[in-house]
Protein backbone atom coordinates (compact mmCIF):
# COMPACT_ATOMS: atom_id res chain seq x y z
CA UNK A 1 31.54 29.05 1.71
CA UNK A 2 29.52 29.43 -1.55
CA UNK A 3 26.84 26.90 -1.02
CA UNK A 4 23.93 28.50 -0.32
CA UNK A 5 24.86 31.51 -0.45
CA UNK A 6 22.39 34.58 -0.78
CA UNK A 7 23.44 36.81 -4.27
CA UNK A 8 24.85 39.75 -1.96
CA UNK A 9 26.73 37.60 0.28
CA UNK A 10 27.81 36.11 -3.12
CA UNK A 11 29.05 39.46 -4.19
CA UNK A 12 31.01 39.81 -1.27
CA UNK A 13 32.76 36.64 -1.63
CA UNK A 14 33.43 37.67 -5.13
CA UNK A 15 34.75 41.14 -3.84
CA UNK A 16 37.17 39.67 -1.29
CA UNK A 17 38.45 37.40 -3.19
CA UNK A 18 39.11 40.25 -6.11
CA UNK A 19 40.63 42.30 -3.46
CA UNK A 20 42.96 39.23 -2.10
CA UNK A 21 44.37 38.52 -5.88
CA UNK A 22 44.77 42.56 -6.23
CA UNK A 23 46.71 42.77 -3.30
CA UNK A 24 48.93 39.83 -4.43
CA UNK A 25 49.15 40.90 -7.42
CA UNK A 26 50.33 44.07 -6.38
CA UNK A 27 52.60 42.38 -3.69
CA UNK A 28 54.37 40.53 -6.24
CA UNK A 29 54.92 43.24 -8.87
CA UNK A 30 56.69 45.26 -5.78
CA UNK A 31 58.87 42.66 -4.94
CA UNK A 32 59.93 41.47 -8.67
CA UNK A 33 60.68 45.11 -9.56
CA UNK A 34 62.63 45.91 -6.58
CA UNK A 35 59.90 48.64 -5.93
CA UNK A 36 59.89 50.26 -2.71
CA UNK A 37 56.30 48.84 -0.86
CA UNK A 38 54.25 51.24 0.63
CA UNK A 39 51.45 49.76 2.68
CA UNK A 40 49.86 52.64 2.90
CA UNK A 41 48.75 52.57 -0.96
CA UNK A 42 48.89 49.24 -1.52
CA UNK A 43 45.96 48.92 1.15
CA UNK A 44 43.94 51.96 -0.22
CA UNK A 45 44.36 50.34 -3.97
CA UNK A 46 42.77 47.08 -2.49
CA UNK A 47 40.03 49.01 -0.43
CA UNK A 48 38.90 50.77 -3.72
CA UNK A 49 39.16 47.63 -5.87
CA UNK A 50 36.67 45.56 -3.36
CA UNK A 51 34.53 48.76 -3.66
CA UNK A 52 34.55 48.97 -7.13
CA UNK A 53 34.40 45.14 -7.91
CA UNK A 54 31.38 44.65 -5.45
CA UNK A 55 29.23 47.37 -7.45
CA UNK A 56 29.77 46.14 -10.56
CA UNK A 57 29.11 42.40 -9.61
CA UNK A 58 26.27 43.46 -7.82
CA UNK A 59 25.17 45.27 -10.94
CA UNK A 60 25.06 42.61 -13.09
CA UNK A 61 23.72 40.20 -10.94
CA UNK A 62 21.00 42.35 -10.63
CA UNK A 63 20.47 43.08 -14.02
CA UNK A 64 21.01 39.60 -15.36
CA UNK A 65 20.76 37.63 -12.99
CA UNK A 66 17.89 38.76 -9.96
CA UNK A 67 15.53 39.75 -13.19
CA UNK A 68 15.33 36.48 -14.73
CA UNK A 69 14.68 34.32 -11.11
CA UNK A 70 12.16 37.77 -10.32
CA UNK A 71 10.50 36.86 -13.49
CA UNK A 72 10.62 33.17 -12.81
CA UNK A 73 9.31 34.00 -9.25
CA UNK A 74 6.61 35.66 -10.56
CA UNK A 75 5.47 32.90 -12.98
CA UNK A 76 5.51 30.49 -10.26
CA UNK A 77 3.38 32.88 -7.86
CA UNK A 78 1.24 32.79 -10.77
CA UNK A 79 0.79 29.27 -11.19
CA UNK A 80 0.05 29.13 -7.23
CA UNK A 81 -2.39 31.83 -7.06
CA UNK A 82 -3.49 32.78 -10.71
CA UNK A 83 -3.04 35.45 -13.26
CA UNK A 84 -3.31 38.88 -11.39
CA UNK A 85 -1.80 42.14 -11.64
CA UNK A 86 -1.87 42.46 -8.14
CA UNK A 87 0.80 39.89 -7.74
CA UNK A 88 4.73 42.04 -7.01
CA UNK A 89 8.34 40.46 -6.99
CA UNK A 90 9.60 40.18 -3.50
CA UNK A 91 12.16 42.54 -2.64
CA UNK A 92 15.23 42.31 -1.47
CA UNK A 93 15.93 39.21 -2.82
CA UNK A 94 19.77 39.97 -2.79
CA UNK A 95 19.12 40.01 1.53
CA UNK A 96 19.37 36.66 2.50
CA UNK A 97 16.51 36.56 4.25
CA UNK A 98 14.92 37.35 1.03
CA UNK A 99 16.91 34.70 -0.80
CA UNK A 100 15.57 32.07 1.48
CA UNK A 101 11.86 33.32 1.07
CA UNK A 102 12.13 32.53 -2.65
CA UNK A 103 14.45 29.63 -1.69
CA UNK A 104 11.46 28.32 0.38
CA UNK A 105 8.54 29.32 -1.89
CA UNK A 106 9.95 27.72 -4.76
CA UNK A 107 11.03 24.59 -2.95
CA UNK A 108 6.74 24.73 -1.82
CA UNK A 109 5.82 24.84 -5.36
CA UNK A 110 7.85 22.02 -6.64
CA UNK A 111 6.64 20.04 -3.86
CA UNK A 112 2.55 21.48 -5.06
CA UNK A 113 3.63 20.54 -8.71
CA UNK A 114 5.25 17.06 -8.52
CA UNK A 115 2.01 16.25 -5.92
CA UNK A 116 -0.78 17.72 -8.67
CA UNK A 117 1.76 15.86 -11.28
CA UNK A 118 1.20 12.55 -9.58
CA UNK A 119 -2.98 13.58 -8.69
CA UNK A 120 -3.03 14.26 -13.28
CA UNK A 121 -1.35 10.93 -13.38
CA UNK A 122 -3.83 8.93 -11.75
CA UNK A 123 -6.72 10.84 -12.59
CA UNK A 124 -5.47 9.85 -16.75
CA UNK A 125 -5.43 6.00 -15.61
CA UNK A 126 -8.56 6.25 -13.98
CA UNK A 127 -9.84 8.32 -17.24
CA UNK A 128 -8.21 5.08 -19.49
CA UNK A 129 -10.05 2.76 -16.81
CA UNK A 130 -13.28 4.33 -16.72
CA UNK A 131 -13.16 4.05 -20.72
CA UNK A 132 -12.16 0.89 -21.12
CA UNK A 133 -14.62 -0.36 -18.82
CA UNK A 134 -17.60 1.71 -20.20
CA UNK A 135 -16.82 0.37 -23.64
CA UNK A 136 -17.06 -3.30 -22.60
CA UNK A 137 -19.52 -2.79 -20.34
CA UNK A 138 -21.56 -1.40 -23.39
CA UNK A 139 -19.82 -4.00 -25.81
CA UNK A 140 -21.62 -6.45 -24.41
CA UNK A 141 -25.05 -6.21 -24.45
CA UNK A 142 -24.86 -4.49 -27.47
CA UNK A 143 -23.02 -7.22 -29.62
CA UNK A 144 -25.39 -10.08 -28.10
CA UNK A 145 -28.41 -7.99 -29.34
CA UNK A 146 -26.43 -7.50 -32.33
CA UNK A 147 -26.37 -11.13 -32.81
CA UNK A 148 -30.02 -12.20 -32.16
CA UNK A 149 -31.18 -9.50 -34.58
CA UNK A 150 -28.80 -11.39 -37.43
CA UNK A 151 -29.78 -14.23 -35.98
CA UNK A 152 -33.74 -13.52 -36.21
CA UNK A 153 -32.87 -11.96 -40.28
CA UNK A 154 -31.28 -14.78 -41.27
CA UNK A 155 -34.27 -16.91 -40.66
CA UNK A 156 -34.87 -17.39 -37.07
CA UNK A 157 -37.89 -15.01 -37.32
CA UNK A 158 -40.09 -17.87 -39.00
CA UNK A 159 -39.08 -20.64 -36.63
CA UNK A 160 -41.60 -20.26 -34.06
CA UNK A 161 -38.87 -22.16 -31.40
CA UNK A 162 -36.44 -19.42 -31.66
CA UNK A 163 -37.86 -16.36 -32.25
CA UNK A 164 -38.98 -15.36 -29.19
CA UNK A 165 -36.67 -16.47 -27.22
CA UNK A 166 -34.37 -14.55 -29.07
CA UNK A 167 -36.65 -11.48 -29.13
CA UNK A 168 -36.85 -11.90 -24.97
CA UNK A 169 -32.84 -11.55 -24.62
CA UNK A 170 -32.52 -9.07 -27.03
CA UNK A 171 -35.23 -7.22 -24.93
CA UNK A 172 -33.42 -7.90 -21.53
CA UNK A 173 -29.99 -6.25 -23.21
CA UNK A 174 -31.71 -3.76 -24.27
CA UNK A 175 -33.00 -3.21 -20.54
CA UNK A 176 -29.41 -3.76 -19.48
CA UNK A 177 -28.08 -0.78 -21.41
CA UNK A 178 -31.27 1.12 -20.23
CA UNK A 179 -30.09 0.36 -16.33
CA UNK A 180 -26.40 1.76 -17.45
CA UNK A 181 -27.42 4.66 -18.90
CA UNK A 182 -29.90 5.86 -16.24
CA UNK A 183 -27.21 4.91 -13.51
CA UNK A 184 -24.91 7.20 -15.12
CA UNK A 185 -27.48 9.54 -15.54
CA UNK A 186 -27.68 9.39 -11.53
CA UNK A 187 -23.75 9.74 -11.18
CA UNK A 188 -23.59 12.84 -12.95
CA UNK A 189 -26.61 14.69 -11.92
CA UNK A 190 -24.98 13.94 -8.11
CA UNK A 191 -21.55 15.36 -9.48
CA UNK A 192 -23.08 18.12 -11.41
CA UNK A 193 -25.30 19.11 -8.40
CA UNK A 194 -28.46 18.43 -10.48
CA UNK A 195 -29.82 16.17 -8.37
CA UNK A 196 -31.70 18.00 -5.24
CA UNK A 197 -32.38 15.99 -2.15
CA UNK A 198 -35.92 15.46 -0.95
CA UNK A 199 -34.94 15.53 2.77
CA UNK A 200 -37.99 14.11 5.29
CA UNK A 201 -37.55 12.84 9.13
CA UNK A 202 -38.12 8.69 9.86
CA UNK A 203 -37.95 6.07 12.06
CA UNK A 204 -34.63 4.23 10.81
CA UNK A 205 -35.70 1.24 12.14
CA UNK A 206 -38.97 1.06 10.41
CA UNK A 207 -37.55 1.62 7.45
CA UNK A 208 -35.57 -1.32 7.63
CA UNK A 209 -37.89 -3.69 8.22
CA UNK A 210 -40.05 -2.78 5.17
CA UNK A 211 -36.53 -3.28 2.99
CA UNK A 212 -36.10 -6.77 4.64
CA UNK A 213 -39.65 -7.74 3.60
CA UNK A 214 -39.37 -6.66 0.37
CA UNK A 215 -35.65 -8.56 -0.37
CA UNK A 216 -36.84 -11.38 2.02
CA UNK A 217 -38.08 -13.80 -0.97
CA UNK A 218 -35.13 -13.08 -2.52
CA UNK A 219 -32.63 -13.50 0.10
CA UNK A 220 -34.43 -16.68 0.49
CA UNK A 221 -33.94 -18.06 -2.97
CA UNK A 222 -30.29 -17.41 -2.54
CA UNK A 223 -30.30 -19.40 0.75
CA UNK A 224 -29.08 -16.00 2.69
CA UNK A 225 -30.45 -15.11 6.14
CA UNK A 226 -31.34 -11.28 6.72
CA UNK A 227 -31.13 -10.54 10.64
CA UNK A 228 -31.95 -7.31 11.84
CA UNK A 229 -32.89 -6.68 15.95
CA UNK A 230 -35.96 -4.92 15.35
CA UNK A 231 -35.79 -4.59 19.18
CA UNK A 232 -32.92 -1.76 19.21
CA UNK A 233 -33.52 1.63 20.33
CA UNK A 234 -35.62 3.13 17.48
CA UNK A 235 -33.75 6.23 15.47
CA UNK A 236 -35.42 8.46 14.14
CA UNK A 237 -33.49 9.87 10.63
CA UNK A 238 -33.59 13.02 8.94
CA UNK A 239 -32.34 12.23 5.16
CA UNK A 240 -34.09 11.62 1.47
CA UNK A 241 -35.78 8.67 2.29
CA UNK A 242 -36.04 7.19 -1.43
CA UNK A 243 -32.14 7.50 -1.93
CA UNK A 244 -31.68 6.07 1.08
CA UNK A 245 -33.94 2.95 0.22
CA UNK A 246 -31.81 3.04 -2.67
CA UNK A 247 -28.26 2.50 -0.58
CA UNK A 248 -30.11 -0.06 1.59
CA UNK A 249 -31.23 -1.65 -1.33
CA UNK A 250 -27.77 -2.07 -3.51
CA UNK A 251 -25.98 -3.19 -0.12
CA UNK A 252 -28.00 -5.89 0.61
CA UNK A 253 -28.62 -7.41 -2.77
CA UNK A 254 -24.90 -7.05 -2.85
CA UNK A 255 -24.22 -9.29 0.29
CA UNK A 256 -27.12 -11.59 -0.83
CA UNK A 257 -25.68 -11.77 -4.75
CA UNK A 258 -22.33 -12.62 -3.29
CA UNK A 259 -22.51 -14.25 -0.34
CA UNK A 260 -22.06 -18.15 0.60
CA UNK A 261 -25.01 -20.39 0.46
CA UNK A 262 -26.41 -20.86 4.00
CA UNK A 263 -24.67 -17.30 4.71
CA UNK A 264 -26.41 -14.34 7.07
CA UNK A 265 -26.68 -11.13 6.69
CA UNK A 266 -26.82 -8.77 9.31
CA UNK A 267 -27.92 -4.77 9.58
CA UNK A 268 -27.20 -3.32 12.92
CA UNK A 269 -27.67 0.18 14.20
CA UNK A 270 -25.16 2.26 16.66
CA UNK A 271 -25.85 5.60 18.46
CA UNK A 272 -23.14 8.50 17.38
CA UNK A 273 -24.77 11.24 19.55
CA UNK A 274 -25.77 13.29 16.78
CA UNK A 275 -25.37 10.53 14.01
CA UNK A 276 -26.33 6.62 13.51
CA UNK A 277 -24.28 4.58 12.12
CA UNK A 278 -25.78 1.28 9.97
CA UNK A 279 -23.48 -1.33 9.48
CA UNK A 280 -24.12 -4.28 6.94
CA UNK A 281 -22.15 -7.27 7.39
CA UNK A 282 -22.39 -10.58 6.04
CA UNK A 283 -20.54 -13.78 5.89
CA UNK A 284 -19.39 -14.27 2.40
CA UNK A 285 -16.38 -14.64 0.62
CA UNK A 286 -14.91 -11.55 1.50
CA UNK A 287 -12.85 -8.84 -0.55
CA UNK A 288 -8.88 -8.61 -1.29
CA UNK A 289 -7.24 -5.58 0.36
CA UNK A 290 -5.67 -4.44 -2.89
CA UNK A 291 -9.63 -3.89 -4.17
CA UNK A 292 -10.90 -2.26 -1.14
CA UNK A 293 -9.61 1.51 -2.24
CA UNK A 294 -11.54 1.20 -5.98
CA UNK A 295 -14.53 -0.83 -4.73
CA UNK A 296 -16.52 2.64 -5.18
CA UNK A 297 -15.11 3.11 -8.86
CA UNK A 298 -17.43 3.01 -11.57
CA UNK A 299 -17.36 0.17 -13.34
CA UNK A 300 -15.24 -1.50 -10.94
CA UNK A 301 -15.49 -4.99 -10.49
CA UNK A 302 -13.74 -7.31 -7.83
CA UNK A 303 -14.79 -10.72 -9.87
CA UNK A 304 -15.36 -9.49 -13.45
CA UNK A 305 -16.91 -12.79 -14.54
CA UNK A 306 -18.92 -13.39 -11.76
CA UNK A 307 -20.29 -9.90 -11.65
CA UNK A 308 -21.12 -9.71 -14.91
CA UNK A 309 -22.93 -13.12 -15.40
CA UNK A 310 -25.41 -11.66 -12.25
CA UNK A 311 -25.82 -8.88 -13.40
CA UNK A 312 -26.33 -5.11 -12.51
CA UNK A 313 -24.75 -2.06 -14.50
CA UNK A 314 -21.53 -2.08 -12.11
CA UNK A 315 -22.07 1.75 -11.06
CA UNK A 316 -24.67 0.47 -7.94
CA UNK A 317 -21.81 1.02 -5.03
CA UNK A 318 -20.72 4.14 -7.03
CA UNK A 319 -24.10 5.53 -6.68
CA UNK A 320 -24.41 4.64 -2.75
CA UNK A 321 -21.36 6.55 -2.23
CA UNK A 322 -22.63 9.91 -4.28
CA UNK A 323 -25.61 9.25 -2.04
CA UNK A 324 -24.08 9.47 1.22
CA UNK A 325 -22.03 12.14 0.78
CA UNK A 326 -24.74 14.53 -0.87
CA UNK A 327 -26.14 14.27 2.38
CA UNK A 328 -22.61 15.17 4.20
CA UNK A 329 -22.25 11.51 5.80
CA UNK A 330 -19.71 9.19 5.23
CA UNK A 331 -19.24 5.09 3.99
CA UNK A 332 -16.75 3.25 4.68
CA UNK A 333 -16.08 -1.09 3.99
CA UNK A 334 -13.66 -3.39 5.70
CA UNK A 335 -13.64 -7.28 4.86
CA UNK A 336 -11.95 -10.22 5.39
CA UNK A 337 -10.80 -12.33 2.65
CA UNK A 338 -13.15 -15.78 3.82
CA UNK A 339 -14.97 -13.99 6.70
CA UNK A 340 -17.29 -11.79 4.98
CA UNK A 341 -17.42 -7.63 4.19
CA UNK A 342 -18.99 -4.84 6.48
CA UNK A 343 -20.50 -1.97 5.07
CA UNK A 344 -21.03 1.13 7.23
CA UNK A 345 -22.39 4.70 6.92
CA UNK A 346 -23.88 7.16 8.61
CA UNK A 347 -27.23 9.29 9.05
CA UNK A 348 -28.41 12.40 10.57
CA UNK A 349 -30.14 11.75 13.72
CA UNK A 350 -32.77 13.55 14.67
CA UNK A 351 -32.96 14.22 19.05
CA UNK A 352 -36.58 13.85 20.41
């Protein structure tokens, strides 16, 4: 009967049951005293003591009890929609319509809270990631040119076989931090809205040939094949063409970086109406599932040895996603562990 129960329906129950224990109380003082009962009265007396019992339970409930969840109410409406003094208790919370409004509200809020909870939680161990991996990324580079500089005091500065060898990798370190620090310098002028787009119209396809040329010797050296149909409908692409070299650019070096010896590569084009979508696929060895949903992280690395003995600052895929959506598109990846990874995003068309 009591569970839940709105506060004035509460009162009621409270009231009745008052009355009920008057009424026996009375009944049984009649009867022990040999007192004549009068029905009449003893009805009336239990009448006035529901009436006067349901006031003054209803009183303090109001006073003690409605002002405190009010005042809680309000706190949370707060936390939902700010500090403002337009914000007003709801009223009559002692209805139990009311009752179930702030029943419903709250139960809305905890729901809001434990989910923004869980969002701080992860946001603090990707904070702890991000850190950690800055620090060694940094770490390294800086403790090997650390140790040619000792290395160069100490005495390898007058042997003529060491010292510039040394000085070379201490230079190319030094060029390492350089690439981290500018790439992060990219990240946060995307996330910062510093960094304007220099929007121009092109033929996609193009465009892609010119990037296979210039990767070709590479792909080459690392026994990779780059396919492209050249012979596809040409698209013609409204976007910032540099930024988009750059996303072409880290993709492909990607696939040709980690992809099997003898492997292909393959960039093909599909017509979305109003958008095209590029897909870059190639053969290799394929990512894990459980990387797939951090392979845009900063920093993040599916082989952290093998990564890091290529090279590359580990923000590259970070910064092709920042690039794609500043210009409202979208990238996505799917792979097979042994089959290869595809890439795919999306451009503005532009309709002759």
């Amino acid at each position: 009967m009591f569970k839940n129960s709105s506060p004035k329906n509460l009162t009621f129950y409270i009231s009745i049951l008052v009355s009920i224990f008057n009424f026996g109380i009375q009944f049984i003082f009649s009867v022990v005293n040999n007192v004549q009962f009068n029905i009449g009265i003893l009805t009336l007396s239990t009448i006035a003591s529901f009436i006067i019992c349901y006031w003054i339970v209803r009183f303090f409930i109001s006073k003690y009890l409605i002002k405190k969840i009010t005042l809680i109410y309000e706190i949370i409406q707060q936390s939902k929609f700010g500090k403002s003094s337009d914000i007003k208790p709801k009223k009559g919370v002692l209805s139990r319509a009311g009752w179930e409004n702030v029943e419903s509200d709250v139960a809305k809020w905890a729901d809001i809270t434990e989910t923004e909870i869980e969002n701080l939680k992860e946001l603090e161990q990707y904070r702890k990631d991000f850190v950690g991996n800055i620090s060694h990324e940094l770490k390294t580079p800086i403790f090997s040119i650390q140790g040619y500089i000792h290395t160069l005091i100490e005495g390898g500065l007058e042997d003529n076989k060491v010292n510039l060898r040394f000085l070379n990798r201490a230079a190319d370190n030094v060029e390492r931090l350089i690439t981290i620090v500018d790439d992060l310098e990219t990240i946060s002028s995307f996330e910062s809205g510093r960094n304007k787009l220099d929007m121009v119209t092109f033929n996609l396809n193009q465009f892609i040939q010119d990037i296979i040329i210039d990767l070709e010797s590479q792909a080459k050296s690392n026994k990779i094949e780059l396919k492209f149909n050249d012979k596809q409908s040409n698209f013609i692409v409204r976007a910032d063409k540099e930024k988009y070299r750059q996303v072409f650019n880290n993709l492909i070096l990607n696939s040709i970086k980690y992809g099997k010896e003898n492997g292909v590569t393959e960039i093909l084009l599909y017509d979305l109406e109003q958008y095209v979508l590029v897909e870059i696929s190639d053969n290799g060895i394929g990512i894990e599932p459980i990387h797939l949903n951090r392979l845009f992280d900063r920093f993040y690395r599916v082989e952290k040895s093998r990564s890091r003995d290529i090279g590359g600052s580990g923000l590259g895929l970070s910064i092709v996603k920042h690039i794609v959506e500043a210009h409202k598109q979208t990238i996505s990846v799917r792979s097979t562990v042994g089959k290869g990874s595809t890439f795919g995003f999306t451009l503005e068309k532009v309709n002759k």
